[in-house]
C-alpha atoms as a PDB file:
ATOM      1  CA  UNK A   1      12.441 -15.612   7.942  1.00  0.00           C
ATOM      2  CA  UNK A   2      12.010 -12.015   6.235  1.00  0.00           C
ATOM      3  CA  UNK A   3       8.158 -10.714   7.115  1.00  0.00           C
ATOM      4  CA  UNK A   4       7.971  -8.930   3.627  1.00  0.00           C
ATOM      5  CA  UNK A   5       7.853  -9.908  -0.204  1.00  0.00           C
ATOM      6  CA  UNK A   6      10.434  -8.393  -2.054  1.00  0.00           C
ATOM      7  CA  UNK A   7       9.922 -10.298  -4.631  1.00  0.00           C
ATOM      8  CA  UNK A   8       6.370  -9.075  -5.010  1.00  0.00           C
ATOM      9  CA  UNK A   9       7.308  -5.663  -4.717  1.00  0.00           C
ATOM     10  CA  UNK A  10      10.217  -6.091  -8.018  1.00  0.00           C
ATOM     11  CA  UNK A  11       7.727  -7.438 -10.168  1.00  0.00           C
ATOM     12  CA  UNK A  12       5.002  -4.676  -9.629  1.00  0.00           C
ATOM     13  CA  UNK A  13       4.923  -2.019 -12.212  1.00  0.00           C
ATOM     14  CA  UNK A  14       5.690   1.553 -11.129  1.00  0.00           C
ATOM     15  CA  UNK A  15       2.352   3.853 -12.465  1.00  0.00           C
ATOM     16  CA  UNK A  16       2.773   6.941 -13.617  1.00  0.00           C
ATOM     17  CA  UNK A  17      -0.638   8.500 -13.962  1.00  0.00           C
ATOM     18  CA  UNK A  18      -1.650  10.738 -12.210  1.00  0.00           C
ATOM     19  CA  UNK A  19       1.620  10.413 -10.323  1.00  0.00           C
ATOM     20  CA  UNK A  20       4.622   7.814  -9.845  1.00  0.00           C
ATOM     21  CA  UNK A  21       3.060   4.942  -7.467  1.00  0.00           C
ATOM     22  CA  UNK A  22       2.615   1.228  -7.033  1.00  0.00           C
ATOM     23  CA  UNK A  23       0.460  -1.051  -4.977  1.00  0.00           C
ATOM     24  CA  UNK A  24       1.353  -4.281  -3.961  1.00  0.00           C
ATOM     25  CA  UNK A  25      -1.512  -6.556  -2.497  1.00  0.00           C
ATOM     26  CA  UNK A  26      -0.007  -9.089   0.152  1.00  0.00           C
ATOM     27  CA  UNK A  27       3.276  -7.669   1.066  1.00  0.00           C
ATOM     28  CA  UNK A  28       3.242  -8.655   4.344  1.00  0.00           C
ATOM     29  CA  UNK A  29       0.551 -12.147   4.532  1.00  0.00           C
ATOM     30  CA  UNK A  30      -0.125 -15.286   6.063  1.00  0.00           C
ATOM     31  CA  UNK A  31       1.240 -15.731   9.190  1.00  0.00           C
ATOM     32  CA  UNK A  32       3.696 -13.293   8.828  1.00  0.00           C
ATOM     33  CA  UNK A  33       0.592 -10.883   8.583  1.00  0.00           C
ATOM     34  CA  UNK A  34      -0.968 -12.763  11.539  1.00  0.00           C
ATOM     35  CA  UNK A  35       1.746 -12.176  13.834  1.00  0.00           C
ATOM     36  CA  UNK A  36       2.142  -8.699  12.769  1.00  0.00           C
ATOM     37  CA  UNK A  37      -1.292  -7.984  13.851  1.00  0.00           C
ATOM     38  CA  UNK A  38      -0.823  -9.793  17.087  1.00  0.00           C
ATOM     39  CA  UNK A  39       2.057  -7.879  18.111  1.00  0.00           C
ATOM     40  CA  UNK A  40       0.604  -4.740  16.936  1.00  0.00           C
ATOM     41  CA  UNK A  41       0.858  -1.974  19.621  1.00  0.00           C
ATOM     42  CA  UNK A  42      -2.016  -0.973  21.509  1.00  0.00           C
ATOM     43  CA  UNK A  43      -3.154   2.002  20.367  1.00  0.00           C
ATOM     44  CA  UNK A  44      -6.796   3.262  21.430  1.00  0.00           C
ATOM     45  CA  UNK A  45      -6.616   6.805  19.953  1.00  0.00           C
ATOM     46  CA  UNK A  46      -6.530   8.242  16.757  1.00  0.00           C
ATOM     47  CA  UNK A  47      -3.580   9.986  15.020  1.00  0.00           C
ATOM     48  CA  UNK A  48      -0.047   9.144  14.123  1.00  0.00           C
ATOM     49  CA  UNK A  49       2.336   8.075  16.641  1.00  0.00           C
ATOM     50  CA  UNK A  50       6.236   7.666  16.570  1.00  0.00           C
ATOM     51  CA  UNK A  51       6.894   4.111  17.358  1.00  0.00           C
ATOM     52  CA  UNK A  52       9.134   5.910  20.385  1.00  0.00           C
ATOM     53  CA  UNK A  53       5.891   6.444  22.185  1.00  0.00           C
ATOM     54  CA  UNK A  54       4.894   2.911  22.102  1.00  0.00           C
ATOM     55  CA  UNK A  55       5.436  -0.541  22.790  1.00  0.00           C
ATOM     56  CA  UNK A  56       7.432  -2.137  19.949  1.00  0.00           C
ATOM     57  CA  UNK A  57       7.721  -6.071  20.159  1.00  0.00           C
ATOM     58  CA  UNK A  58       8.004  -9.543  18.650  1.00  0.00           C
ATOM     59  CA  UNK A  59       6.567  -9.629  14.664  1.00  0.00           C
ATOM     60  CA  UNK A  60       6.110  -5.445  14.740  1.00  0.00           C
ATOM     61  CA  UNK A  61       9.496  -5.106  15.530  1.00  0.00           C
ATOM     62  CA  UNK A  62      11.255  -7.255  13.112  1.00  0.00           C
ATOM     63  CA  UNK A  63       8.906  -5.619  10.569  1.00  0.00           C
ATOM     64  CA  UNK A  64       9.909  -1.420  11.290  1.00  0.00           C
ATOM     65  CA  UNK A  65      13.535  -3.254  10.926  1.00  0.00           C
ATOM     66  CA  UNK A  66      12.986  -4.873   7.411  1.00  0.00           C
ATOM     67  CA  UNK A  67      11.213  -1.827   6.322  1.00  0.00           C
ATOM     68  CA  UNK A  68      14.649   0.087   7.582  1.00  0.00           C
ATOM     69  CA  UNK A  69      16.501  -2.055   5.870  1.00  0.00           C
ATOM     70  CA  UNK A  70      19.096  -1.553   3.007  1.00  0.00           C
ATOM     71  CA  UNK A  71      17.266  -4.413   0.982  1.00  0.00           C
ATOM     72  CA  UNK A  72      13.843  -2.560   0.865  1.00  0.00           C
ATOM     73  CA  UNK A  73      15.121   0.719   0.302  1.00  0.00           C
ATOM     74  CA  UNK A  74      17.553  -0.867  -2.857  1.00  0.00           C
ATOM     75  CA  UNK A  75      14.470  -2.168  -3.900  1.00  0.00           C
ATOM     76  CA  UNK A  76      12.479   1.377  -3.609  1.00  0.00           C
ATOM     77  CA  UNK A  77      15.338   3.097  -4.900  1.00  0.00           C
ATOM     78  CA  UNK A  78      15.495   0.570  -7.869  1.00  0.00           C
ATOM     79  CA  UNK A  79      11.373   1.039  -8.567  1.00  0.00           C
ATOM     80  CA  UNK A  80      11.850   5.108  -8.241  1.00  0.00           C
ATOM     81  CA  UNK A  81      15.567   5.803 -10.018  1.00  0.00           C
ATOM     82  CA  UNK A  82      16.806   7.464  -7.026  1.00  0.00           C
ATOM     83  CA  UNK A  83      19.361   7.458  -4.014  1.00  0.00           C
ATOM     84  CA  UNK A  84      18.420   7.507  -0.944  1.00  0.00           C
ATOM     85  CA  UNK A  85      21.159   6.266   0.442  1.00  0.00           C
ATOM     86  CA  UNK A  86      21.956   9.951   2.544  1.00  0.00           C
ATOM     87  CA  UNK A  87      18.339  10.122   2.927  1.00  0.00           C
ATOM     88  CA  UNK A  88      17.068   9.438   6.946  1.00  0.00           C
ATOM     89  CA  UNK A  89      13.792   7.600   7.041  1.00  0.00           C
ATOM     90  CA  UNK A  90      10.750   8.478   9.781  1.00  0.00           C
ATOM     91  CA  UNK A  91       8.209   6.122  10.953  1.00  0.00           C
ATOM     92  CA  UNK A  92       4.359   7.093  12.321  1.00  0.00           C
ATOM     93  CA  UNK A  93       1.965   4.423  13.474  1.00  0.00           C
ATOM     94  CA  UNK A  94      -1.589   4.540  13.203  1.00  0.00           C
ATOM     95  CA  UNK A  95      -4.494   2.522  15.371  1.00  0.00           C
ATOM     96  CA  UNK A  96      -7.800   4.126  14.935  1.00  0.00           C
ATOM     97  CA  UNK A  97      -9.232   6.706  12.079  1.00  0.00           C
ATOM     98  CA  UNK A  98     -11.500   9.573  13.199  1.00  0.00           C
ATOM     99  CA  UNK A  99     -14.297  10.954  11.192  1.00  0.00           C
ATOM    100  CA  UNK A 100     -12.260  13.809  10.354  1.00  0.00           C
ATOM    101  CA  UNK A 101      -9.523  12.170   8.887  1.00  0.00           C
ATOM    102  CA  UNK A 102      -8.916  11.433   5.287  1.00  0.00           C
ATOM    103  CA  UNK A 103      -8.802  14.931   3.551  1.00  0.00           C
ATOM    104  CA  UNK A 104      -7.426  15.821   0.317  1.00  0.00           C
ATOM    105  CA  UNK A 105      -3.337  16.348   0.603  1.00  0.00           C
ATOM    106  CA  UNK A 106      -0.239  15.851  -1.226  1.00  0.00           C
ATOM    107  CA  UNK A 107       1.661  15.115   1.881  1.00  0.00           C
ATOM    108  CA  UNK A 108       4.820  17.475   2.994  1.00  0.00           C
ATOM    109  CA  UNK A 109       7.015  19.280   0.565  1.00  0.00           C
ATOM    110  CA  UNK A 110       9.739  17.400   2.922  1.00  0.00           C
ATOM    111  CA  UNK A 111       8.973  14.175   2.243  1.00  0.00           C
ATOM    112  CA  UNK A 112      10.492  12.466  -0.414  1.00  0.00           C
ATOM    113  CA  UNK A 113       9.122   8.842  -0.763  1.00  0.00           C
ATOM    114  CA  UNK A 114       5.939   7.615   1.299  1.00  0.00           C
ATOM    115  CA  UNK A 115       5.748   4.006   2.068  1.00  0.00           C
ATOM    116  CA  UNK A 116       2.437   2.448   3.568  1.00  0.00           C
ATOM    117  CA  UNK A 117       1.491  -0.515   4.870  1.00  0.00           C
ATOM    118  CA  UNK A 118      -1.943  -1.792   6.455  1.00  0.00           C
ATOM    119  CA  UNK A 119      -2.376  -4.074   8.325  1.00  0.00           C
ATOM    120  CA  UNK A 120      -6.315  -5.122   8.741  1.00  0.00           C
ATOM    121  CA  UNK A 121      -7.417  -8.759   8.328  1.00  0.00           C
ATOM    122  CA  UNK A 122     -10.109  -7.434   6.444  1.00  0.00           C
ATOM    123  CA  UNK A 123     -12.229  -4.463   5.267  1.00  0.00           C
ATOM    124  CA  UNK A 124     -16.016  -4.599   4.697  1.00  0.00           C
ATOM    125  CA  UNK A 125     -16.910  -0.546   5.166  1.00  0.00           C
ATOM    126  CA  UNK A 126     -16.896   1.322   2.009  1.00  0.00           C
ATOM    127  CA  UNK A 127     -15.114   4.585   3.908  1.00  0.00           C
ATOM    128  CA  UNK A 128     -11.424   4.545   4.572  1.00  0.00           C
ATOM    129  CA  UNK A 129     -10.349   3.226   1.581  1.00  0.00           C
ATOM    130  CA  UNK A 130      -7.223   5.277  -0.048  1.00  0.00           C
ATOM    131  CA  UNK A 131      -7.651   6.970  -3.297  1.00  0.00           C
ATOM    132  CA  UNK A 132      -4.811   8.191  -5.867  1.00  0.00           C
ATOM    133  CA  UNK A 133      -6.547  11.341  -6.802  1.00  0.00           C
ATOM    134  CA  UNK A 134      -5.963  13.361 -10.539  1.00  0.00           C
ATOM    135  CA  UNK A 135      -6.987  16.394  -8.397  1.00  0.00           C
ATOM    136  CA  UNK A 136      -6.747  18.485  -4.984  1.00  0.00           C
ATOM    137  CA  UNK A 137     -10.651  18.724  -5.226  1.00  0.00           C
ATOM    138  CA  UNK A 138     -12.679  15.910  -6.336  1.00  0.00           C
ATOM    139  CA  UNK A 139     -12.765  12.860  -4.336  1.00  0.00           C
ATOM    140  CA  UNK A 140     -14.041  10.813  -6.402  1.00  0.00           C
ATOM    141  CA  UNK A 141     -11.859  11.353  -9.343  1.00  0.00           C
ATOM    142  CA  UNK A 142      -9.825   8.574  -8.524  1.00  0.00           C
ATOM    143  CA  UNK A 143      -7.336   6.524 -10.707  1.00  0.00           C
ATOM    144  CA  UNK A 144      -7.408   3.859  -7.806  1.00  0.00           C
ATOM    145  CA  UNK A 145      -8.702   2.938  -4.528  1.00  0.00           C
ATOM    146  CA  UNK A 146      -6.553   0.869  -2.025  1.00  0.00           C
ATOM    147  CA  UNK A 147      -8.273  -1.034   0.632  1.00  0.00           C
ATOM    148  CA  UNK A 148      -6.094  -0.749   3.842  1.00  0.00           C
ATOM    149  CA  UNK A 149      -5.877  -4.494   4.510  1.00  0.00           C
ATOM    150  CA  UNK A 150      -4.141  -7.606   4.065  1.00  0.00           C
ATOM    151  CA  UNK A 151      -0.613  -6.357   4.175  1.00  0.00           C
ATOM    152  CA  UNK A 152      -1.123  -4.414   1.362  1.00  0.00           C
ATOM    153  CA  UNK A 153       1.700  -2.103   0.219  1.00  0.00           C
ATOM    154  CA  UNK A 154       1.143   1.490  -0.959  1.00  0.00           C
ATOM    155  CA  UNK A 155       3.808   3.496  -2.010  1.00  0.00           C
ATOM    156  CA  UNK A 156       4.581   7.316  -4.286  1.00  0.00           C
ATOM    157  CA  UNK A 157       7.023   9.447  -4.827  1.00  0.00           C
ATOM    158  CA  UNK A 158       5.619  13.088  -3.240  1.00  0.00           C
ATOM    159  CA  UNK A 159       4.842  15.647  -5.872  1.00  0.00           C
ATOM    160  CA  UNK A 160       2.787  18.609  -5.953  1.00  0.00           C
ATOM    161  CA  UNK A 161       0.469  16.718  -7.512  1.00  0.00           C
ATOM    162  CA  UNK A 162       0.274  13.749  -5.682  1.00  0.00           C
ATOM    163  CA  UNK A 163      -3.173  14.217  -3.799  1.00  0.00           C
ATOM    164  CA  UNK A 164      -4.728  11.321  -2.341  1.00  0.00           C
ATOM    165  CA  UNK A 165      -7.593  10.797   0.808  1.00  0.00           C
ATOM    166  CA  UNK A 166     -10.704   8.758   1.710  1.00  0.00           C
ATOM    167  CA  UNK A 167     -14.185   8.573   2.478  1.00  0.00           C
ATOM    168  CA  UNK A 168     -15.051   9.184   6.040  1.00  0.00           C
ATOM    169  CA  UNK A 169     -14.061   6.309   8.324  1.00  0.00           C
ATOM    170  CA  UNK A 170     -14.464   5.892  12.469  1.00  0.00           C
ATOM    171  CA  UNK A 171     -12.826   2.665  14.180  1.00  0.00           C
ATOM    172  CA  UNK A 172     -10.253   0.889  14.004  1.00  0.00           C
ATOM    173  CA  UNK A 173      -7.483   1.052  11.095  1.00  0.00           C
ATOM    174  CA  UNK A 174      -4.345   0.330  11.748  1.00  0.00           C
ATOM    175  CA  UNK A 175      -1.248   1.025   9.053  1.00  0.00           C
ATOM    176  CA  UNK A 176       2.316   1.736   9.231  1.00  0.00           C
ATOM    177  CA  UNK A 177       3.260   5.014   7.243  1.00  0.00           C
ATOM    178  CA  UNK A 178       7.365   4.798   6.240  1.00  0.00           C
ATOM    179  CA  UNK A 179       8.990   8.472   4.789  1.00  0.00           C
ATOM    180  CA  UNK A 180      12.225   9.110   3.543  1.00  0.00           C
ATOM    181  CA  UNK A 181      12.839  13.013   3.405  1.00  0.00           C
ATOM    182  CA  UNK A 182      14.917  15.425   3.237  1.00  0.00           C
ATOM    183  CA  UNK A 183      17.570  16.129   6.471  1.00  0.00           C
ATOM    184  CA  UNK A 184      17.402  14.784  10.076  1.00  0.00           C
ATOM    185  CA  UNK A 185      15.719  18.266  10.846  1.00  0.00           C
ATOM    186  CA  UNK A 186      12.764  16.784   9.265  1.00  0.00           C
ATOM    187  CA  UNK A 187      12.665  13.649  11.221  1.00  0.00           C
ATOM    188  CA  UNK A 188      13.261  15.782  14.463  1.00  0.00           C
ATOM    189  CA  UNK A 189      10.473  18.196  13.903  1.00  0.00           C
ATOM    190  CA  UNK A 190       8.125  15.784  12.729  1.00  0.00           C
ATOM    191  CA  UNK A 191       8.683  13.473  16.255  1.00  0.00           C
ATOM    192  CA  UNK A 192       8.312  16.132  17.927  1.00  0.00           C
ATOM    193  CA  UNK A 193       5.243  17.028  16.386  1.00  0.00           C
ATOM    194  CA  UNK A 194       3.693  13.911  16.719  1.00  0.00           C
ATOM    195  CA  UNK A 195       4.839  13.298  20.479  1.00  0.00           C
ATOM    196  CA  UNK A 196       2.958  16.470  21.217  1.00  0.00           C
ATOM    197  CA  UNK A 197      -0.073  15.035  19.534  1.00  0.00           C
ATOM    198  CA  UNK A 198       0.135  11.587  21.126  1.00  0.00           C
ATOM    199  CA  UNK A 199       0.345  13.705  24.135  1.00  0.00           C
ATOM    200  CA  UNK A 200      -2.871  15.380  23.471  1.00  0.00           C
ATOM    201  CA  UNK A 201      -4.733  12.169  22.529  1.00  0.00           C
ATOM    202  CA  UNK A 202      -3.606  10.539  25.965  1.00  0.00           C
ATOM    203  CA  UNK A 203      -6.038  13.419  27.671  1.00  0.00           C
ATOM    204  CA  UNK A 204      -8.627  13.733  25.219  1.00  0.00           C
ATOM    205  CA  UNK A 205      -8.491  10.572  22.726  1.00  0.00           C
ATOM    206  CA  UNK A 206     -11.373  10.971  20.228  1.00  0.00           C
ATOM    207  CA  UNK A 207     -12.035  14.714  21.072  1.00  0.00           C
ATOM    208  CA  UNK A 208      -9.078  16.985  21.159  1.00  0.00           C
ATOM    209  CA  UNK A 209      -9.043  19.845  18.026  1.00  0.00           C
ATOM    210  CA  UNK A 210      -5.439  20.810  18.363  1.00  0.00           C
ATOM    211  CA  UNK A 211      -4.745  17.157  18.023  1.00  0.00           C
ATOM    212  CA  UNK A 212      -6.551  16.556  15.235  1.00  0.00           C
ATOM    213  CA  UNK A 213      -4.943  19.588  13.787  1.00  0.00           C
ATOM    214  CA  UNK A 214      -1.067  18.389  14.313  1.00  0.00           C
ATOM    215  CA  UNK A 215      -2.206  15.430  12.755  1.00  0.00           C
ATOM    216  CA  UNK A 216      -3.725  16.587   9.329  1.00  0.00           C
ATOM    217  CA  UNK A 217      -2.089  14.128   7.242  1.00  0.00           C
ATOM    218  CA  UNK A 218      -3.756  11.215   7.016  1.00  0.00           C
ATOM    219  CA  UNK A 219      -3.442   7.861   5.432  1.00  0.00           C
END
């Protein structure tokens, strides 16, 4: 039994101000999201992480492979008007959110398509919560703020105008973040990039700079 709504995700209208995106509440739910969460790996640092570092099972397994798979990108190809058929996809996995996370950014100029997913039962703080921002400056001029639970689905097409970030949030946070981009080079740079931070966070989880600063993007 597939761990994702498809169905959900067709009959969402793409927005287009201040930049293509959708949001779909419940992708993932129930006890689909249940299990998810159970098998979730266990992270106790903050920053991405390639799922090549960690422990992939059960429910968080199948998931990476339905996000992978050619049904949900027809469907994000379908929502977008593009091909990404010769496009490679990249995964990062987040566990924890440091204070420091959640600045301004339009993401890579290599990235194509960003997909995320959270996965928190629920959310009660007020920080941490994704906004699609009209502006590189002003946090608060928001079109919309996502709250990074319940499955929910967030996904835009990377402009140079598509800045988004959060209010300051420390604890636990966990989401999936899904790229397609531009050449394998990509996807071998960025690993790499990340491995070295995961490496970093091993000896120093909450406190190292240099990891904080491979792992500026934040979602």
């Amino acid at each position: 039994m597939s761990l994702i709504n498809l169905e959900a995700l067709r009959a969402t209208p793409l927005k287009t101000d201040p930049y293509d995106y959708f949001v779909v509440p419940a992708f993932v739910s129930g006890k689909a999201l249940d299990d998810v969460i159970a098998d979730f790996p266990d992270i106790q640092s903050t920053g991405s992480i390639p799922p090549s570092e960690l422990d992939i099972r059960g429910a968080f397994e199948q998931l990476l492979e339905e996000m992978n798979g050619p049904e949900f990108r027809a469907a994000i190809e379908e929502k977008f008007g593009l091909d990404l058929s010769d496009r490679p996809t990249m995964f990062t996995v987040r566990g924890y959110c440091s204070r420091t996370n959640g600045k301004i950014h339009t993401d890579t100029k290599s990235k194509i398509i960003t997909v995320l997913l959270y996965l928190n039962q629920d959310w009660e703080a007020g920080g941490g919560r994704l906004r699609i921002l009209r502006s590189g400056t002003d946090l608060n001029d928001a079109a919309e703020e996502v709250s990074p639970n319940g499955g929910t689905l967030l996904v835009f097409r990377r402009s140079d105008n598509s800045w988004h970030g959060h209010e300051p949030f420390e604890g636990q946070r966990r989401a999936i973040q899904m790229n397609w981009v531009t050449d394998e080079e990509v996807v071998a740079h960025e690993q790499r990039r990340h491995r070295f931070t995961a490496t970093l966070k091993k000896l120093n989880p909450f406190g190292s700079r240099a990891a904080r600063e491979a792992a500026s993007e934040t979602y």
